[in-house]
C-alpha atoms as a PDB file:
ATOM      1  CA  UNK A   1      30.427  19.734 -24.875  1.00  0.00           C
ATOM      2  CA  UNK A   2      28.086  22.143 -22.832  1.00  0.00           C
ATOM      3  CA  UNK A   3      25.447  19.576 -22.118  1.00  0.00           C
ATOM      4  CA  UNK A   4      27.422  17.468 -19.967  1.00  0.00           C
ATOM      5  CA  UNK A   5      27.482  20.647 -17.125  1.00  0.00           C
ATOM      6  CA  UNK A   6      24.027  20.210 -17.602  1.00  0.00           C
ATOM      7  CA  UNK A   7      23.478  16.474 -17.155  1.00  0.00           C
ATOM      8  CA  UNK A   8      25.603  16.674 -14.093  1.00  0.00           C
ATOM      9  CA  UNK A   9      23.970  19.233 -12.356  1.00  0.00           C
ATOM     10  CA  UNK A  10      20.500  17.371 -13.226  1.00  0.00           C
ATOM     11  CA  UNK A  11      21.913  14.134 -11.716  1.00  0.00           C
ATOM     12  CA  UNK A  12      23.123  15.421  -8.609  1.00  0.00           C
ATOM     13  CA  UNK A  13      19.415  17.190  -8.090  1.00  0.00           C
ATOM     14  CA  UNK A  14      17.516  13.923  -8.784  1.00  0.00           C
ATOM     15  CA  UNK A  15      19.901  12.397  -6.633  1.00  0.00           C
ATOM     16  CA  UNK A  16      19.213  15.079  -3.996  1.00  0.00           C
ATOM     17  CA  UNK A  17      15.536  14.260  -4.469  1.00  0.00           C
ATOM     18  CA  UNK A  18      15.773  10.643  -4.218  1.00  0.00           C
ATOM     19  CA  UNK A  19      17.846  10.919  -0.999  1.00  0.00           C
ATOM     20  CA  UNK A  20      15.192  13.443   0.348  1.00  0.00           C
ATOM     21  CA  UNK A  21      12.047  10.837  -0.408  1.00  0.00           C
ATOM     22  CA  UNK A  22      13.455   8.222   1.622  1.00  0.00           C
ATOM     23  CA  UNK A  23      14.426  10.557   5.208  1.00  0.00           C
ATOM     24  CA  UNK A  24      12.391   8.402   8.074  1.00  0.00           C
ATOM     25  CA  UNK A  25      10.591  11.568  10.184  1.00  0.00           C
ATOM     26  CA  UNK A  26       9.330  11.051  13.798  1.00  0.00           C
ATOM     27  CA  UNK A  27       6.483  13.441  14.657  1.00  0.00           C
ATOM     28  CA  UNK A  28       4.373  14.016  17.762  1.00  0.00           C
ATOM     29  CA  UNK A  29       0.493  15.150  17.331  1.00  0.00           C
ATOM     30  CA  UNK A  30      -2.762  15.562  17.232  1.00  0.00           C
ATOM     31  CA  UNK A  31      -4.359  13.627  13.801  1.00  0.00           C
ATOM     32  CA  UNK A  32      -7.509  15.813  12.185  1.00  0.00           C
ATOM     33  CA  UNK A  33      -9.139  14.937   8.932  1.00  0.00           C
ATOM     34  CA  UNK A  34      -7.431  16.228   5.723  1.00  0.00           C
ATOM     35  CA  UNK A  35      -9.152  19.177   3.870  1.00  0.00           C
ATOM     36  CA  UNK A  36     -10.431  16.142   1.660  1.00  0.00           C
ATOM     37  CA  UNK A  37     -13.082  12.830   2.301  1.00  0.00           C
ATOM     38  CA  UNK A  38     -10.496   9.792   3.964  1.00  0.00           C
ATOM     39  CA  UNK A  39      -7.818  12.111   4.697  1.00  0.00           C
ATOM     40  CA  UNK A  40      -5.992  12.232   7.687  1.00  0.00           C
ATOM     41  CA  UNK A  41      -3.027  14.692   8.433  1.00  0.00           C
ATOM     42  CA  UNK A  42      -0.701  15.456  11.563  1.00  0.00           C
ATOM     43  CA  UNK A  43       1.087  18.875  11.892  1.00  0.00           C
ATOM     44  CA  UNK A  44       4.465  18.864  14.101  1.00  0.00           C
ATOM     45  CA  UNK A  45       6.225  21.113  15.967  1.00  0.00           C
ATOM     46  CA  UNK A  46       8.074  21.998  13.092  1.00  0.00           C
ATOM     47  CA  UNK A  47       4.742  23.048  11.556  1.00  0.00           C
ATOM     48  CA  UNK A  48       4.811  21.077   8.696  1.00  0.00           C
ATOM     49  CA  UNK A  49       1.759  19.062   7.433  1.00  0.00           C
ATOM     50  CA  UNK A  50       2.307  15.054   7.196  1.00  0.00           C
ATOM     51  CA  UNK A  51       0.004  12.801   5.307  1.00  0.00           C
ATOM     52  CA  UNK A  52      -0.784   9.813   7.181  1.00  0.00           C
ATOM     53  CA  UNK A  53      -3.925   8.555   5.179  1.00  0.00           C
ATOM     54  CA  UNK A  54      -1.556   5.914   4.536  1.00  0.00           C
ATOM     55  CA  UNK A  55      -1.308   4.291   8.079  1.00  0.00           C
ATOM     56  CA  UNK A  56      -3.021   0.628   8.269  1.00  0.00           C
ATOM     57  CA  UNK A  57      -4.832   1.974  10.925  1.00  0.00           C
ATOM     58  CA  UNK A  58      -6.183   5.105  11.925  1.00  0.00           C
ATOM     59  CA  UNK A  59      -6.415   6.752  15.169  1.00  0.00           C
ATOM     60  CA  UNK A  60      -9.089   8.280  16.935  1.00  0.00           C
ATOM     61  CA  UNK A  61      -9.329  11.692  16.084  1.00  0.00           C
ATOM     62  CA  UNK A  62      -9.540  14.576  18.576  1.00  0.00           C
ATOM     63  CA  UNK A  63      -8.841  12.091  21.181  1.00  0.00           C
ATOM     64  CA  UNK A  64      -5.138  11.751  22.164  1.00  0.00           C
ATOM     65  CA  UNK A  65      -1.654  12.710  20.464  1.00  0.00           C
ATOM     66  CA  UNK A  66       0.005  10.411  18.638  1.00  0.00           C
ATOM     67  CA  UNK A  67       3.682   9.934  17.489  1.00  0.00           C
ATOM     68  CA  UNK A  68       4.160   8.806  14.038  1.00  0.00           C
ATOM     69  CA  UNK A  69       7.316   7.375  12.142  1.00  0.00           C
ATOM     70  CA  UNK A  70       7.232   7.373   8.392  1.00  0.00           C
ATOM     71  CA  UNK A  71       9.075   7.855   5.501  1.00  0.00           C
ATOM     72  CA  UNK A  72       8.944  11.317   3.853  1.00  0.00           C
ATOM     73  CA  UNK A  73       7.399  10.230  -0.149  1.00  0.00           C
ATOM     74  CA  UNK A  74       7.081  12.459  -3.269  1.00  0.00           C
ATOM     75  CA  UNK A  75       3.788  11.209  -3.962  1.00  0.00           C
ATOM     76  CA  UNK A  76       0.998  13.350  -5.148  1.00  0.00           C
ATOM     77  CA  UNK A  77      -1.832  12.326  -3.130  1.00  0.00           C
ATOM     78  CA  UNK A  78      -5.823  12.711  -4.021  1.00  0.00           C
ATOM     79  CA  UNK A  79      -5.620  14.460  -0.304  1.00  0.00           C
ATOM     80  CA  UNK A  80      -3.579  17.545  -2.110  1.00  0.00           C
ATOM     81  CA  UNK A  81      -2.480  17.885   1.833  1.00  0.00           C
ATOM     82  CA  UNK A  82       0.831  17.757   3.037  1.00  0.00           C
ATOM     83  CA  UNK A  83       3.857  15.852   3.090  1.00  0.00           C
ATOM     84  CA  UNK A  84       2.985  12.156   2.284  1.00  0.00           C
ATOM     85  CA  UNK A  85       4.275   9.502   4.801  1.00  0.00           C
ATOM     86  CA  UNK A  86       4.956   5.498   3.794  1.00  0.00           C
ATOM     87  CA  UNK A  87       6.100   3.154   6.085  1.00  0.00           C
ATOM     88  CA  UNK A  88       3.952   4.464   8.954  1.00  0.00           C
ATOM     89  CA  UNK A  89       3.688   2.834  11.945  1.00  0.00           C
ATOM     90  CA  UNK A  90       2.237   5.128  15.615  1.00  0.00           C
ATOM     91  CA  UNK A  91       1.665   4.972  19.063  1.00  0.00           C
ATOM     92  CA  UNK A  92      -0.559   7.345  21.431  1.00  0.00           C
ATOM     93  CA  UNK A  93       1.141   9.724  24.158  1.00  0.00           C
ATOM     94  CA  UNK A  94      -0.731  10.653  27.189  1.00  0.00           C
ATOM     95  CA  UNK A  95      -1.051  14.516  25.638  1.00  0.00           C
ATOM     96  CA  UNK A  96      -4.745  15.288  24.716  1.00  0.00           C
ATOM     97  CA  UNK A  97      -5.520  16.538  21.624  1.00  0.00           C
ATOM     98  CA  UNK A  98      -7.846  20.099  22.453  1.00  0.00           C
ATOM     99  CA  UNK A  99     -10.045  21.491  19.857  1.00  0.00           C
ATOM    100  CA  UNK A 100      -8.919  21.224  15.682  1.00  0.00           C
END
């Protein structure tokens, strides 16, 4: 049977996926308003774009970094803007944030 090859390989890359959506990622940053109205994003050093629009609360923006925990999602978000977070919970560091 040639389709099981198949059905294997397509298992082990939704499993891949799954394990990928639920990686916990720790970022430090200045929060700016998403391209989009009630958007907010945070780039990291590793200069990839997080979602946080998410977050129960929101920072001030283009006040003070923040550091963010959250849990990398495959969810398409109406802020068509980064990676989007769950689970997000931050804290402010004493950095400034300078200019966007």
């Amino acid at each position: 049977m040639k389709s099981r090859p198949a059905i294997a390989a397509a298992l082990v890359l939704a499993s891949g996926c799954a394990a990928n959506a639920q990686q916990r990622v720790s970022v430090v940053g200045c929060p700016v308003p998403g391209v989009e109205a009630r958007c907010l994003v945070i780039r990291g050093s590793d200069n990839v774009t997080y979602n946080i629009s998410d977050a129960r609360q929101w920072p001030e923006i283009g006040q003070r970094a923040i550091r963010v925990t959250g849990t990398k999602t495959n969810k398409v978000s109406y802020c068509q803007q980064g990676v989007v977070l769950a689970n997000i919970t931050w804290s402010y560091t004493d950095q400034k944030c300078t200019g966007r």
